[in-house]
PDB file of N, CA and C in Angstrom:
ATOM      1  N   UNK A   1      -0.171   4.989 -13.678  1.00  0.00           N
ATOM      2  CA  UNK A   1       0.257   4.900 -12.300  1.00  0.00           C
ATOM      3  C   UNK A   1      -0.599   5.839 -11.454  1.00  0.00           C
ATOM      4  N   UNK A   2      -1.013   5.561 -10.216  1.00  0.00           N
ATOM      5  CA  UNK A   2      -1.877   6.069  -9.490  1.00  0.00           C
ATOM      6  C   UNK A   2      -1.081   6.148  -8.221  1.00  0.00           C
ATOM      7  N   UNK A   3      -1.720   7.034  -6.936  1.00  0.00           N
ATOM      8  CA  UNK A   3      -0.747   7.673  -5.968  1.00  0.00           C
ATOM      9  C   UNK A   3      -1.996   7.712  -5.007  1.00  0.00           C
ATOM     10  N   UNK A   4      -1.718   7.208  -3.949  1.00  0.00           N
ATOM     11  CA  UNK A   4      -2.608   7.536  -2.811  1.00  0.00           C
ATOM     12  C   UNK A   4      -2.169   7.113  -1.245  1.00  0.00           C
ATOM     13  N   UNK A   5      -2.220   8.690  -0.673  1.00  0.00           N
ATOM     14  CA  UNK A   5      -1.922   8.102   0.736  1.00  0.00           C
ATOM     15  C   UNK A   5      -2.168   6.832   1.744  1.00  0.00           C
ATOM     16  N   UNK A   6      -2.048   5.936   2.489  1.00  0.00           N
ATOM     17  CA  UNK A   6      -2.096   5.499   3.570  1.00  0.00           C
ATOM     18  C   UNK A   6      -1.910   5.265   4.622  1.00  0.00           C
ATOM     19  N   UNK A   7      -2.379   4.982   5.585  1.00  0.00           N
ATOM     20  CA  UNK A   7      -2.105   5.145   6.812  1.00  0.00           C
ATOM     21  C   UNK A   7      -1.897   3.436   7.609  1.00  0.00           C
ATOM     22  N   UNK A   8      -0.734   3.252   8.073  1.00  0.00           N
ATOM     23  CA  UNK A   8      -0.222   1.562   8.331  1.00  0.00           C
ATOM     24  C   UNK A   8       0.245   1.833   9.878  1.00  0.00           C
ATOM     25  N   UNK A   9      -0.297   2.545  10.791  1.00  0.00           N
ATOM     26  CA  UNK A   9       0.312   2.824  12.021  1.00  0.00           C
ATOM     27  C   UNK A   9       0.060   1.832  13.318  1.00  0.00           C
ATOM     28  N   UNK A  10      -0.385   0.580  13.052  1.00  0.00           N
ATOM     29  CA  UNK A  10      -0.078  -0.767  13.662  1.00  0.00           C
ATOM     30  C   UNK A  10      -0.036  -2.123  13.062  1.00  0.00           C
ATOM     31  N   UNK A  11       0.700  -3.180  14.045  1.00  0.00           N
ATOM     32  CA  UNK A  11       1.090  -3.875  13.709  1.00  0.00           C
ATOM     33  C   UNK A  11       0.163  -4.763  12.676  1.00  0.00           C
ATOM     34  N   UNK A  12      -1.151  -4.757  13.508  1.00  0.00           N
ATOM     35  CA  UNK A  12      -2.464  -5.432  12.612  1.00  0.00           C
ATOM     36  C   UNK A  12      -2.992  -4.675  11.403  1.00  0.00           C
ATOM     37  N   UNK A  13      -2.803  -3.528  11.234  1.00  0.00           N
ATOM     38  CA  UNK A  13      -3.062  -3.049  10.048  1.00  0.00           C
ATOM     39  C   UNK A  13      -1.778  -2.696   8.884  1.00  0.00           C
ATOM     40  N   UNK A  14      -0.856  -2.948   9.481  1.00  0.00           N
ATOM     41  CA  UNK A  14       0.290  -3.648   8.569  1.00  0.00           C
ATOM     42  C   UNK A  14      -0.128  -5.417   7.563  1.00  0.00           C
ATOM     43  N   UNK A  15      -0.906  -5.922   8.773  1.00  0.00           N
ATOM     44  CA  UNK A  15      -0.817  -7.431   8.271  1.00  0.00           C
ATOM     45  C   UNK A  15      -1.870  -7.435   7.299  1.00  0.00           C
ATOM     46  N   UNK A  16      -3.493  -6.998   7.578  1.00  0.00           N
ATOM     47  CA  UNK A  16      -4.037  -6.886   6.861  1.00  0.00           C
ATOM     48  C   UNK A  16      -4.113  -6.374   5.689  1.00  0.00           C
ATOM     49  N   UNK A  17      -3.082  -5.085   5.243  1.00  0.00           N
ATOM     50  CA  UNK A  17      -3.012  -4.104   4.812  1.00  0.00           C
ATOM     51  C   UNK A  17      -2.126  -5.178   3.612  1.00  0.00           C
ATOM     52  N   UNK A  18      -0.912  -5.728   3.817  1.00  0.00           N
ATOM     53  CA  UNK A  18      -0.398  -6.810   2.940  1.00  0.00           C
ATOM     54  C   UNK A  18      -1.438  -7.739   2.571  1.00  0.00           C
ATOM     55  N   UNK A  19      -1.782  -8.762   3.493  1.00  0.00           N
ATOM     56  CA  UNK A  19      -2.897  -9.553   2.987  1.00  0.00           C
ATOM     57  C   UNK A  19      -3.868  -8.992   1.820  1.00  0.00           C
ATOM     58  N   UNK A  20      -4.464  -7.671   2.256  1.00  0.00           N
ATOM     59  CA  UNK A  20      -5.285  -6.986   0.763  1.00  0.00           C
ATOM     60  C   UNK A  20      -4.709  -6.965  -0.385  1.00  0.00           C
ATOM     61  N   UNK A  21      -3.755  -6.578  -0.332  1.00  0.00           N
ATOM     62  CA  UNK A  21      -2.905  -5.899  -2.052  1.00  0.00           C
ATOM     63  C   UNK A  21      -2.232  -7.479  -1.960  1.00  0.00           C
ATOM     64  N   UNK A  22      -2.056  -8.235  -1.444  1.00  0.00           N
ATOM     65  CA  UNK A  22      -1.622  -9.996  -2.192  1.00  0.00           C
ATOM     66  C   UNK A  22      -2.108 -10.166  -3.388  1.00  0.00           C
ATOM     67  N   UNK A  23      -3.921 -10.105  -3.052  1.00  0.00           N
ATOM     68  CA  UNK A  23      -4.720 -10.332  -4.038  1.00  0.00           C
ATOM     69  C   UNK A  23      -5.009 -10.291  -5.299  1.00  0.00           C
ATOM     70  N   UNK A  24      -4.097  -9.043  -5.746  1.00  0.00           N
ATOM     71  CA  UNK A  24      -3.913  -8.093  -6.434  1.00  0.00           C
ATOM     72  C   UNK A  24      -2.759  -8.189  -7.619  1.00  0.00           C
ATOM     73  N   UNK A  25      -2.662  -8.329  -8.617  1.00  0.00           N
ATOM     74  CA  UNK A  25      -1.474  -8.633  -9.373  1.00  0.00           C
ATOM     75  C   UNK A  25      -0.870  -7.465  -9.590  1.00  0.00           C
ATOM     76  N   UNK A  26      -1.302  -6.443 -10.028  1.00  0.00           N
ATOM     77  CA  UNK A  26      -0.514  -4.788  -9.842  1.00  0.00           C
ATOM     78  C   UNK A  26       0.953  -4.946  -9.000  1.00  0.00           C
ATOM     79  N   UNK A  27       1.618  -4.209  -9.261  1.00  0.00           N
ATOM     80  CA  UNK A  27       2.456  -3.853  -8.677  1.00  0.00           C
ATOM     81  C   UNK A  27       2.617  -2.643  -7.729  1.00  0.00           C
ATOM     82  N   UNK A  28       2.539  -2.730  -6.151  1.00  0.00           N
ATOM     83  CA  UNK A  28       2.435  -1.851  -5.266  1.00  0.00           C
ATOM     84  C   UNK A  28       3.828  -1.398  -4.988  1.00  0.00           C
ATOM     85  N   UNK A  29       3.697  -0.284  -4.996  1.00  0.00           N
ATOM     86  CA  UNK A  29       5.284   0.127  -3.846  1.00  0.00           C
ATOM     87  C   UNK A  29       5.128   1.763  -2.937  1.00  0.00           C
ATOM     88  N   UNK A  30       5.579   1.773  -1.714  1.00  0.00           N
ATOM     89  CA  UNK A  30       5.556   2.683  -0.794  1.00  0.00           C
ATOM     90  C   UNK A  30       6.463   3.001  -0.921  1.00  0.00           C
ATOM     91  N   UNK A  31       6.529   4.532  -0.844  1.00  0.00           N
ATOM     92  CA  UNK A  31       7.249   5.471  -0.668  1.00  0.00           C
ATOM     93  C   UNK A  31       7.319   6.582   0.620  1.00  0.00           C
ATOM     94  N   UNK A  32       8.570   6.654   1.192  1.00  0.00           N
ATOM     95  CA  UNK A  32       8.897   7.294   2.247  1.00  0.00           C
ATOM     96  C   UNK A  32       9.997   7.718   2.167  1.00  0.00           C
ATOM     97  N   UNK A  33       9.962   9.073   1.838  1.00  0.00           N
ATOM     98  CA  UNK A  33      11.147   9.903   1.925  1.00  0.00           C
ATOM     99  C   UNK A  33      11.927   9.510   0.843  1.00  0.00           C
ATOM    100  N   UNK A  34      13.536   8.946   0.522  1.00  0.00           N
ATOM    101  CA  UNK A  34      13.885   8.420  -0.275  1.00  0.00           C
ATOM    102  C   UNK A  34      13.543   7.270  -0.394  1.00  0.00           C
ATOM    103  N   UNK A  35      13.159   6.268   0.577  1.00  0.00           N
ATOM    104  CA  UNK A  35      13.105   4.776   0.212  1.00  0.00           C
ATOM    105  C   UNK A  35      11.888   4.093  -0.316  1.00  0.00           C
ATOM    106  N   UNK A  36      11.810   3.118  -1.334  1.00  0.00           N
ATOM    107  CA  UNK A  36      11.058   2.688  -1.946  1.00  0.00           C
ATOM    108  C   UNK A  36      10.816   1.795  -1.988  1.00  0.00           C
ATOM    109  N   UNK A  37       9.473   0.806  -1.444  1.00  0.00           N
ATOM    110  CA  UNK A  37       9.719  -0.507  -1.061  1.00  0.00           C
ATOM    111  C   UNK A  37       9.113  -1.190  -1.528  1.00  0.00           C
ATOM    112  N   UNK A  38       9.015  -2.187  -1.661  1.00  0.00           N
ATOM    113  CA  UNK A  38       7.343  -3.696  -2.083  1.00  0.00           C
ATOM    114  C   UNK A  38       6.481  -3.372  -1.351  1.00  0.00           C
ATOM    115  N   UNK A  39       5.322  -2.936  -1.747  1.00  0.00           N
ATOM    116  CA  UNK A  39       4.265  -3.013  -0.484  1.00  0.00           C
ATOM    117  C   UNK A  39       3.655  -4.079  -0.400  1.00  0.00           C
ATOM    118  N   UNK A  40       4.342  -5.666  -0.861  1.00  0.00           N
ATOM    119  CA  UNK A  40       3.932  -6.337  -0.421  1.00  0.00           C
ATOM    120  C   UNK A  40       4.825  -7.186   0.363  1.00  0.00           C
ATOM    121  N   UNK A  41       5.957  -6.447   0.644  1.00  0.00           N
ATOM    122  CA  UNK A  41       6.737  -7.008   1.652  1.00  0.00           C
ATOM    123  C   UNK A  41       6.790  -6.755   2.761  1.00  0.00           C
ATOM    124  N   UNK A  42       6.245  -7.489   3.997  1.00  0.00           N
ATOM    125  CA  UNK A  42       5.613  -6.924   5.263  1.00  0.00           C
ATOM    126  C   UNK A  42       7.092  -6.627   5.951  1.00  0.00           C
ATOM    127  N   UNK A  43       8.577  -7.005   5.770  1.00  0.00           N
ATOM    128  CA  UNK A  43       9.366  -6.940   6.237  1.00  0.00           C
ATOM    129  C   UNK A  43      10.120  -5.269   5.897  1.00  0.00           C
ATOM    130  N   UNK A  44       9.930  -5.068   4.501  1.00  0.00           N
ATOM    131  CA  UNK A  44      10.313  -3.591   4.072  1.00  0.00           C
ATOM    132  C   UNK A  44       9.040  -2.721   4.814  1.00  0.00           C
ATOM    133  N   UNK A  45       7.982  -3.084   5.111  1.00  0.00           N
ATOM    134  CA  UNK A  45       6.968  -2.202   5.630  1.00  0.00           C
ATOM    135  C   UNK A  45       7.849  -1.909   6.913  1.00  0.00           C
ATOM    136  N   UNK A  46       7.684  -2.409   7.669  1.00  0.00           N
ATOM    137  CA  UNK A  46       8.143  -2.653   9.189  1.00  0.00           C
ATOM    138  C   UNK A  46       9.499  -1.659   8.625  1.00  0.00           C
ATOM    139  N   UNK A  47      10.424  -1.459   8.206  1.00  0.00           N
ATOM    140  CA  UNK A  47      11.420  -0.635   7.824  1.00  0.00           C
ATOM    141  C   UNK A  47      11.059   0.412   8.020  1.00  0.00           C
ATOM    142  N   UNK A  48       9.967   1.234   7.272  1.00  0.00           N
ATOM    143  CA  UNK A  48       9.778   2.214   7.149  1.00  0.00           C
ATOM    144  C   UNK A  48       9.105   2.939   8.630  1.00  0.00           C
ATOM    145  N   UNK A  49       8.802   4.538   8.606  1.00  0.00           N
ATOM    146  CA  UNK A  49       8.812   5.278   9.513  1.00  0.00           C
ATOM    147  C   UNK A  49       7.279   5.292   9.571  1.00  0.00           C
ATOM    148  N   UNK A  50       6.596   4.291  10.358  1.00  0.00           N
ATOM    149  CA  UNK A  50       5.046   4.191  10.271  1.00  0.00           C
ATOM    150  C   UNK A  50       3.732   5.041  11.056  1.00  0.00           C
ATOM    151  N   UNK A  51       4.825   6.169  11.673  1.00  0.00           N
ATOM    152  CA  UNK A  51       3.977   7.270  12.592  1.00  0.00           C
ATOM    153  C   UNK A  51       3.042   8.283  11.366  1.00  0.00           C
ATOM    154  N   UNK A  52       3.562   8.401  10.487  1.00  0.00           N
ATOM    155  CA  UNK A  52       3.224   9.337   9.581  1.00  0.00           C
ATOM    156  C   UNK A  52       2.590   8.801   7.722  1.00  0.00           C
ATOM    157  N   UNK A  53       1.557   9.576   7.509  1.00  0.00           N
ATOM    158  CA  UNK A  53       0.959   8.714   6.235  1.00  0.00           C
ATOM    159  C   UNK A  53       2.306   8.409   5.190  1.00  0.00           C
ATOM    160  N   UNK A  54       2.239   7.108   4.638  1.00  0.00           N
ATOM    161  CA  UNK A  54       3.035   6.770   3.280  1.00  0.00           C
ATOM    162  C   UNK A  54       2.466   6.638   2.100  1.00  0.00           C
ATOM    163  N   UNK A  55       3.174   7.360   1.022  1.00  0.00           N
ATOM    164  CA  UNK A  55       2.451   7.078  -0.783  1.00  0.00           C
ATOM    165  C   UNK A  55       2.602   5.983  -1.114  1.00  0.00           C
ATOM    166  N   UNK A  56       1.490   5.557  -1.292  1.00  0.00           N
ATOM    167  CA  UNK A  56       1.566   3.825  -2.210  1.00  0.00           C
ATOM    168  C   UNK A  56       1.235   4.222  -3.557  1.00  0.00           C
ATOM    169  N   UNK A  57       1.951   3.805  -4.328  1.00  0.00           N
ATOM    170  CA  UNK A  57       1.999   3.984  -5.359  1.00  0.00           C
ATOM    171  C   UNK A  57       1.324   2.237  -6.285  1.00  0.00           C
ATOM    172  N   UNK A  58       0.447   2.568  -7.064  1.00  0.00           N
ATOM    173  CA  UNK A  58       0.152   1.564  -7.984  1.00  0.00           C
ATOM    174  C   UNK A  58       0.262   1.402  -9.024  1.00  0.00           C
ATOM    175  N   UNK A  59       0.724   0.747  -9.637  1.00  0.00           N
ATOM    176  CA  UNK A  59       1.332   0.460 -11.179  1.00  0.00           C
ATOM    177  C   UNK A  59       0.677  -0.429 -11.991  1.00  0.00           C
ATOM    178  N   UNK A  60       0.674  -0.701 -13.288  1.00  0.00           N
ATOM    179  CA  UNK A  60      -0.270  -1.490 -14.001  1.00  0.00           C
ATOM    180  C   UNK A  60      -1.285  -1.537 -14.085  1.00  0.00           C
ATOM    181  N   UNK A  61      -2.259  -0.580 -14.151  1.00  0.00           N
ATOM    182  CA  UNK A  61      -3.684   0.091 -13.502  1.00  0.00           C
ATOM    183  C   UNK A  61      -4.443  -0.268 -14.642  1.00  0.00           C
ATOM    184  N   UNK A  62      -5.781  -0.906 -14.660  1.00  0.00           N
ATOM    185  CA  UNK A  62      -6.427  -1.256 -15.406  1.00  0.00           C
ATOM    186  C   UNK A  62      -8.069  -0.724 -14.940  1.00  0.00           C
ATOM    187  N   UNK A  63      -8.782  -0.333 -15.635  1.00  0.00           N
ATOM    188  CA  UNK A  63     -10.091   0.725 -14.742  1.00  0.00           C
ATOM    189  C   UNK A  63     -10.620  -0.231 -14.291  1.00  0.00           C
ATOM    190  N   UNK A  64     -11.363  -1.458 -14.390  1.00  0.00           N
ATOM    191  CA  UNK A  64     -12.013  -2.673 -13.762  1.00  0.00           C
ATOM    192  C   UNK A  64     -11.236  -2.931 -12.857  1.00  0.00           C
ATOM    193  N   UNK A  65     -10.031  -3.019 -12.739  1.00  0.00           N
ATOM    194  CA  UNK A  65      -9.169  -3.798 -11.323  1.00  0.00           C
ATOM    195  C   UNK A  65      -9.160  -2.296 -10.601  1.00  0.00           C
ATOM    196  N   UNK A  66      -8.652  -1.019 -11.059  1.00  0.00           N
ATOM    197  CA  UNK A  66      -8.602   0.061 -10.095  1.00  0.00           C
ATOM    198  C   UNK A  66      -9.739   0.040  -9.206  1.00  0.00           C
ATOM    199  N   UNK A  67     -10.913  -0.089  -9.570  1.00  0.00           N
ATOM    200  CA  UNK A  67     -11.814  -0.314  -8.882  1.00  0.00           C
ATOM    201  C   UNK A  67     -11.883  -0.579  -8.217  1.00  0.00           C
ATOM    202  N   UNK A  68     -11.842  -1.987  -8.112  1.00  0.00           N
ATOM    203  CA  UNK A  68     -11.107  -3.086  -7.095  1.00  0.00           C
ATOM    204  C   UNK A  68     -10.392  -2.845  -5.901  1.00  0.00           C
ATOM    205  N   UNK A  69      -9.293  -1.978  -6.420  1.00  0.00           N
ATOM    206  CA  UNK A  69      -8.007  -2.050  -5.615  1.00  0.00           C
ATOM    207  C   UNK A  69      -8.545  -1.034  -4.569  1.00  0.00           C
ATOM    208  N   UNK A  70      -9.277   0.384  -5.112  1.00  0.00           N
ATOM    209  CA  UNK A  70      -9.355   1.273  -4.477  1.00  0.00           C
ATOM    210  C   UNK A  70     -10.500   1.020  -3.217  1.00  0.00           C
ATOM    211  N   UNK A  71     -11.496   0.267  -3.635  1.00  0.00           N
ATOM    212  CA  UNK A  71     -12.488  -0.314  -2.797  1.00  0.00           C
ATOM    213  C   UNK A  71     -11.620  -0.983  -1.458  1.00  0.00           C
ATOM    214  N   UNK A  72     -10.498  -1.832  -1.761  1.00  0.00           N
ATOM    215  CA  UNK A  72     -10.209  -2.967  -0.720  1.00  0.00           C
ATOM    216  C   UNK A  72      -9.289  -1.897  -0.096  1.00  0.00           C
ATOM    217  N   UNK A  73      -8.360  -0.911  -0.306  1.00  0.00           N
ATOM    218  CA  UNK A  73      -7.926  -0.145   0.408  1.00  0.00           C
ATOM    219  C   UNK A  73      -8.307   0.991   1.038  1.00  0.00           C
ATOM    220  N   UNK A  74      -9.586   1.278   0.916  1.00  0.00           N
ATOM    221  CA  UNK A  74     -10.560   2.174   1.653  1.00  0.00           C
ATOM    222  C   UNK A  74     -10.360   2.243   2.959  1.00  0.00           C
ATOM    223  N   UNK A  75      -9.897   0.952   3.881  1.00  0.00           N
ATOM    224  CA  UNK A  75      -9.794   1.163   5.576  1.00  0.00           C
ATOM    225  C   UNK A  75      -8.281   1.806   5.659  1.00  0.00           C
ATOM    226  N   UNK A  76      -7.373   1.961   4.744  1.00  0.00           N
ATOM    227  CA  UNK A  76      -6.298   2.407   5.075  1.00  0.00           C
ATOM    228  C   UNK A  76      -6.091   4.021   4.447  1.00  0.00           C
ATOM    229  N   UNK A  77      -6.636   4.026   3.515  1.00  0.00           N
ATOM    230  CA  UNK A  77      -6.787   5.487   3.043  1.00  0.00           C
ATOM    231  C   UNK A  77      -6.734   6.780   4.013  1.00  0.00           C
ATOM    232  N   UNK A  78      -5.678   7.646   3.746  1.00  0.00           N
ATOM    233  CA  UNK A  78      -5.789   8.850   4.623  1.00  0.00           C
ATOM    234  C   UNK A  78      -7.248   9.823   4.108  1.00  0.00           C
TER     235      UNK A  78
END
């Protein structure tokens, strides 16, 4: 499992930000404060408190796909 900030502080980089990790078979989830969500559910995104960076957490990590993953989330990275 891997841990890395992001930053989702509009509406369009909410959408894109889902659209990327779709791609992706891993299992994403954000964390904020206590709550823990799908990060590929644009509706639990929108829940959360989006002024301030959130931990996405990645699961099922394989070094060829981490690669991957970490490359396509580069525009959201704190």
């Amino acid at each position: 499992m891997s841990s890395v900030k992001v930053n989702l502080n509009s509406i369009d980089k909410v959408k894109s930000f889902v659209n990327t990790i779709s791609q992706f078979d891993q299992s994403f989830d954000l964390i904020s404060g206590r709550y823990v969500i799908n990060a590929k559910s644009i509706m639990g995104i929108f829940s959360l408190d989006l002024s301030q960076p959130i931990e996405l957490r990645i699961q099922n990590e394989e070094a060829g796909d981490m690669n991957e993953v970490m490359e396509a989330l580069k525009p959201y990275l704190v």
